[in-house]
Protein backbone atom coordinates (compact mmCIF):
# COMPACT_ATOMS: atom_id res chain seq x y z
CA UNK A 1 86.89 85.40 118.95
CA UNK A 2 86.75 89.01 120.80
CA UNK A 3 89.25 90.41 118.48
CA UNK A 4 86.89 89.57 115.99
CA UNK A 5 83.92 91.31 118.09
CA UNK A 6 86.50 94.40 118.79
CA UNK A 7 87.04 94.75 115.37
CA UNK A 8 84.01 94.82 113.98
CA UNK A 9 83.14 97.15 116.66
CA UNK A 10 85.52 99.43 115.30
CA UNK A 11 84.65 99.21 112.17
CA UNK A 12 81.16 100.21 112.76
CA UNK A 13 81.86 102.94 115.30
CA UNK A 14 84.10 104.55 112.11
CA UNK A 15 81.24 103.85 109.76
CA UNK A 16 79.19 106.14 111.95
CA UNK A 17 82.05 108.52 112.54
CA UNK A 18 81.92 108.65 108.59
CA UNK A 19 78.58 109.81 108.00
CA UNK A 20 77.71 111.89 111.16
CA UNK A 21 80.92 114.29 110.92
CA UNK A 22 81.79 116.55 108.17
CA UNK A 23 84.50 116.16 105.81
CA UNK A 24 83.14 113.05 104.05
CA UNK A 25 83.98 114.52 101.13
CA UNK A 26 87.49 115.00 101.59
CA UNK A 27 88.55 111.16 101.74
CA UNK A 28 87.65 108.05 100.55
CA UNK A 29 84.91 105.80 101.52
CA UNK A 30 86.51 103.00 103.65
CA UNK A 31 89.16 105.05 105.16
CA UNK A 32 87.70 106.07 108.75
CA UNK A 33 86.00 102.37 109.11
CA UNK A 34 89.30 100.62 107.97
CA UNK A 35 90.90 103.15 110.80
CA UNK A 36 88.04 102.12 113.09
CA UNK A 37 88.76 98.77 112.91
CA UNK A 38 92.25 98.63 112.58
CA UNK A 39 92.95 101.17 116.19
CA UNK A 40 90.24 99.06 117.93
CA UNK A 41 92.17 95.58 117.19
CA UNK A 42 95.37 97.58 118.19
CA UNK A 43 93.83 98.85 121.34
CA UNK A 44 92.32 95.61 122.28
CA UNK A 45 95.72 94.06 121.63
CA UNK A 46 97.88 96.14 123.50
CA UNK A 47 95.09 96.06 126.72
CA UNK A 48 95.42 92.03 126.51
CA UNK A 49 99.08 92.53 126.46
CA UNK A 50 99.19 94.45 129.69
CA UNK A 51 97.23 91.47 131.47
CA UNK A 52 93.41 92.76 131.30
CA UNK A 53 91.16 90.38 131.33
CA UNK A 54 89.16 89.85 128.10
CA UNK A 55 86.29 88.75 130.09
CA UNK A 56 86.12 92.10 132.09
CA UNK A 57 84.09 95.32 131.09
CA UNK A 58 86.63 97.62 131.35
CA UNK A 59 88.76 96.43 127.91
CA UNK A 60 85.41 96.55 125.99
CA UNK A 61 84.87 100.27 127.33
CA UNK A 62 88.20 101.26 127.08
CA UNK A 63 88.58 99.93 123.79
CA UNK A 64 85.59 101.11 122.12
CA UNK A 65 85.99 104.60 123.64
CA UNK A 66 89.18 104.68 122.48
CA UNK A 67 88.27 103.78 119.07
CA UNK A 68 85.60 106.61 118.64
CA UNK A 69 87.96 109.06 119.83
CA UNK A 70 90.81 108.41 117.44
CA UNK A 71 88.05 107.74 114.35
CA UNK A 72 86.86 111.29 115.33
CA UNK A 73 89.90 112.70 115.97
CA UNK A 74 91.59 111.53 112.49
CA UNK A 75 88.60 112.80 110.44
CA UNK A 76 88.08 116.29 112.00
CA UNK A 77 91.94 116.50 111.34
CA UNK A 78 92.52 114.75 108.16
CA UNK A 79 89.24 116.95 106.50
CA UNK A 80 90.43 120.08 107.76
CA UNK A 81 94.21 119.45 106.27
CA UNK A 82 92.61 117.97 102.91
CA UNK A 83 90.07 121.32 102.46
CA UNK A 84 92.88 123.91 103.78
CA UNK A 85 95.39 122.08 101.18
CA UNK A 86 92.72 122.10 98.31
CA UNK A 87 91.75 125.61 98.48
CA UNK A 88 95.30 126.64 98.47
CA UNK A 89 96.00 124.63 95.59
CA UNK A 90 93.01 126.05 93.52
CA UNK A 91 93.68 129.57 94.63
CA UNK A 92 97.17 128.95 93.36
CA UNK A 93 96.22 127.86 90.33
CA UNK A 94 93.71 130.72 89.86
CA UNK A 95 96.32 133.08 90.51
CA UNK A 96 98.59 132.03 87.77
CA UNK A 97 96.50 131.18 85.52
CA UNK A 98 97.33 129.48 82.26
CA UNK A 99 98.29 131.66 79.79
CA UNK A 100 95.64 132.36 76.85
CA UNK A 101 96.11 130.96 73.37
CA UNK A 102 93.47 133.28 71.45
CA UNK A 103 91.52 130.43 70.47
């Protein structure tokens, strides 16, 4: 039942990370929730696994910290790639140009 709690945790902290950092734009919709809630259910799995307690504060904090920091992390990165890759693209495409029919 707390993985269920952790990841919709997740999910919400990258629903916020969505809408209060730039770069929205640049990817879909669902992406930095889905990553929200899929790296807090991996976090929260991987804390179990090396014998915290569920019941303890520490895997909550640890979890949900770690959560915003890789939803933050990915869309600051992934935006930055995505604009620097689409302005190259159109300034390549601007620069050779398709060629004129006369019509």
């Amino acid at each position: 039942m707390e993985l269920l709690f952790i990841t919709l945790g997740g999910a919400i902290i990258g629903l916020i990370a969505r809408y209060v950092l730039p770069y929205r734009h640049s990817h879909g919709s669902v992406l930095i929730p889905a990553l929200g809630a899929m790296s807090a259910a991996v976090l929260w799995v991987a804390l179990t696994w090396a014998g915290m307690k569920w019941n303890g504060g520490w895997i909550w904090w640890i979890t949900l910290i770690g959560t915003a920091v890789v939803s933050v992390g990915v869309d600051l990165v992934l935006g930055t790639l995505r604009t620097r890759g689409d302005e190259r693209r159109l300034h390549r495409l601007t620069r050779t140009g398709i060629p004129s029919t006369g019509v």
